[in-house]
Protein backbone atom coordinates (compact mmCIF):
# COMPACT_ATOMS: atom_id res chain seq x y z
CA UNK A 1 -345.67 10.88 -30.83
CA UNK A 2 -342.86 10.23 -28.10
CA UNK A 3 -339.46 8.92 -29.66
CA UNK A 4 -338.46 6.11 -27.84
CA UNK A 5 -334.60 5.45 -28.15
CA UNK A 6 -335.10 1.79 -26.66
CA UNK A 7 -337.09 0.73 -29.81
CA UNK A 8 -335.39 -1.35 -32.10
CA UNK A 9 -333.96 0.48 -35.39
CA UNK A 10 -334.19 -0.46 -38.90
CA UNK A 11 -330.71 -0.45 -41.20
CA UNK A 12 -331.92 3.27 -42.23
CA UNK A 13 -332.30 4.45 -38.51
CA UNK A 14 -336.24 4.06 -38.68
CA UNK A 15 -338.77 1.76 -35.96
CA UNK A 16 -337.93 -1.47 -37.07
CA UNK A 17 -341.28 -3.27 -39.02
CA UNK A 18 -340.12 -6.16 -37.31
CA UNK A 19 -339.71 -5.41 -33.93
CA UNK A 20 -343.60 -5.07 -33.55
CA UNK A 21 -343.89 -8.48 -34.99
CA UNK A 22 -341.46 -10.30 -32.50
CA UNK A 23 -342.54 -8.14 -29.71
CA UNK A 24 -346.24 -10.43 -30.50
CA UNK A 25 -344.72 -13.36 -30.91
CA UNK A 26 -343.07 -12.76 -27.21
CA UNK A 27 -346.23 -12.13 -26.16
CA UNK A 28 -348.54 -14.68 -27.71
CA UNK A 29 -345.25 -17.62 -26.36
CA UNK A 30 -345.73 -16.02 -23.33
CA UNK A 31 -349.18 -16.87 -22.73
CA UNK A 32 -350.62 -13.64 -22.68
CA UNK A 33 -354.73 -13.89 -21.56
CA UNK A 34 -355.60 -17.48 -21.43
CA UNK A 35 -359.59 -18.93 -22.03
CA UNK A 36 -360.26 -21.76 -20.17
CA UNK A 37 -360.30 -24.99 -21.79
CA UNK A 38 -363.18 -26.61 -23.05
CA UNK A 39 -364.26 -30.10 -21.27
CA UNK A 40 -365.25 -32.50 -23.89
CA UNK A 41 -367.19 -34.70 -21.32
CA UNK A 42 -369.30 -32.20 -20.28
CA UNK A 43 -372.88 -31.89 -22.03
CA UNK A 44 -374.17 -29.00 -19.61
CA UNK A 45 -375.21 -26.36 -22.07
CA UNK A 46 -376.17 -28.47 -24.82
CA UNK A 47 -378.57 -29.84 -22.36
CA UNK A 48 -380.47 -26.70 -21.32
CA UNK A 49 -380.09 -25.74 -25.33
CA UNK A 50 -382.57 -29.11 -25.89
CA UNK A 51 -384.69 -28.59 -22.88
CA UNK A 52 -385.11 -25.12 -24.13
CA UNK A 53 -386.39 -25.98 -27.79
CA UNK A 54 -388.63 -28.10 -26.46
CA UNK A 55 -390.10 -25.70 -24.36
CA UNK A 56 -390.17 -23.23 -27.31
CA UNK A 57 -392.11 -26.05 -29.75
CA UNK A 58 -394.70 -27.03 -26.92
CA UNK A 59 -395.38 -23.42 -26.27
CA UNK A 60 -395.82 -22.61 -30.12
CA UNK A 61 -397.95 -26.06 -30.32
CA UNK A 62 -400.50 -24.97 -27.63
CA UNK A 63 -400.86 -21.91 -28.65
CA UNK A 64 -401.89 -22.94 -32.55
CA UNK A 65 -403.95 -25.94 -30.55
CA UNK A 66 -405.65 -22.74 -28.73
CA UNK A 67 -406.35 -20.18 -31.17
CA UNK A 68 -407.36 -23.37 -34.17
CA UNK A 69 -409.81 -24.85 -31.92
């Protein structure tokens, strides 16, 4: 591994443990990779997720309606 002289150094001359931890934190307060945020108002998948177990129970009910009659 490559010595880096810019890394911060422990009281014993050693990679500082917590130099790796506050090197996250600056990233994380930074606002590294963001998700987008999740609209509260909008029902759009749970929608098609309803829609599609229906589909899925009428399918399964004509087909036991088929092969019992």
């Amino acid at each position: 591994m490559a010595h880096n002289p810019q890394a911060p150094q422990g009281p014993n001359g050693g990679p500082d443990p917590a130099g790796n931890t506050q090197m996250f934190r600056a990233f994380v307060d930074e606002g590294g990779p963001q998700r987008p945020a999740v609209v509260q108002g909008s029902s759009g998948p749970r929608v098609g997720m309803i829609i599609g177990v229906i589909a899925v129970i009428a399918a399964v009910a004509a087909a036991a309606w088929f092969a019992l009659a």
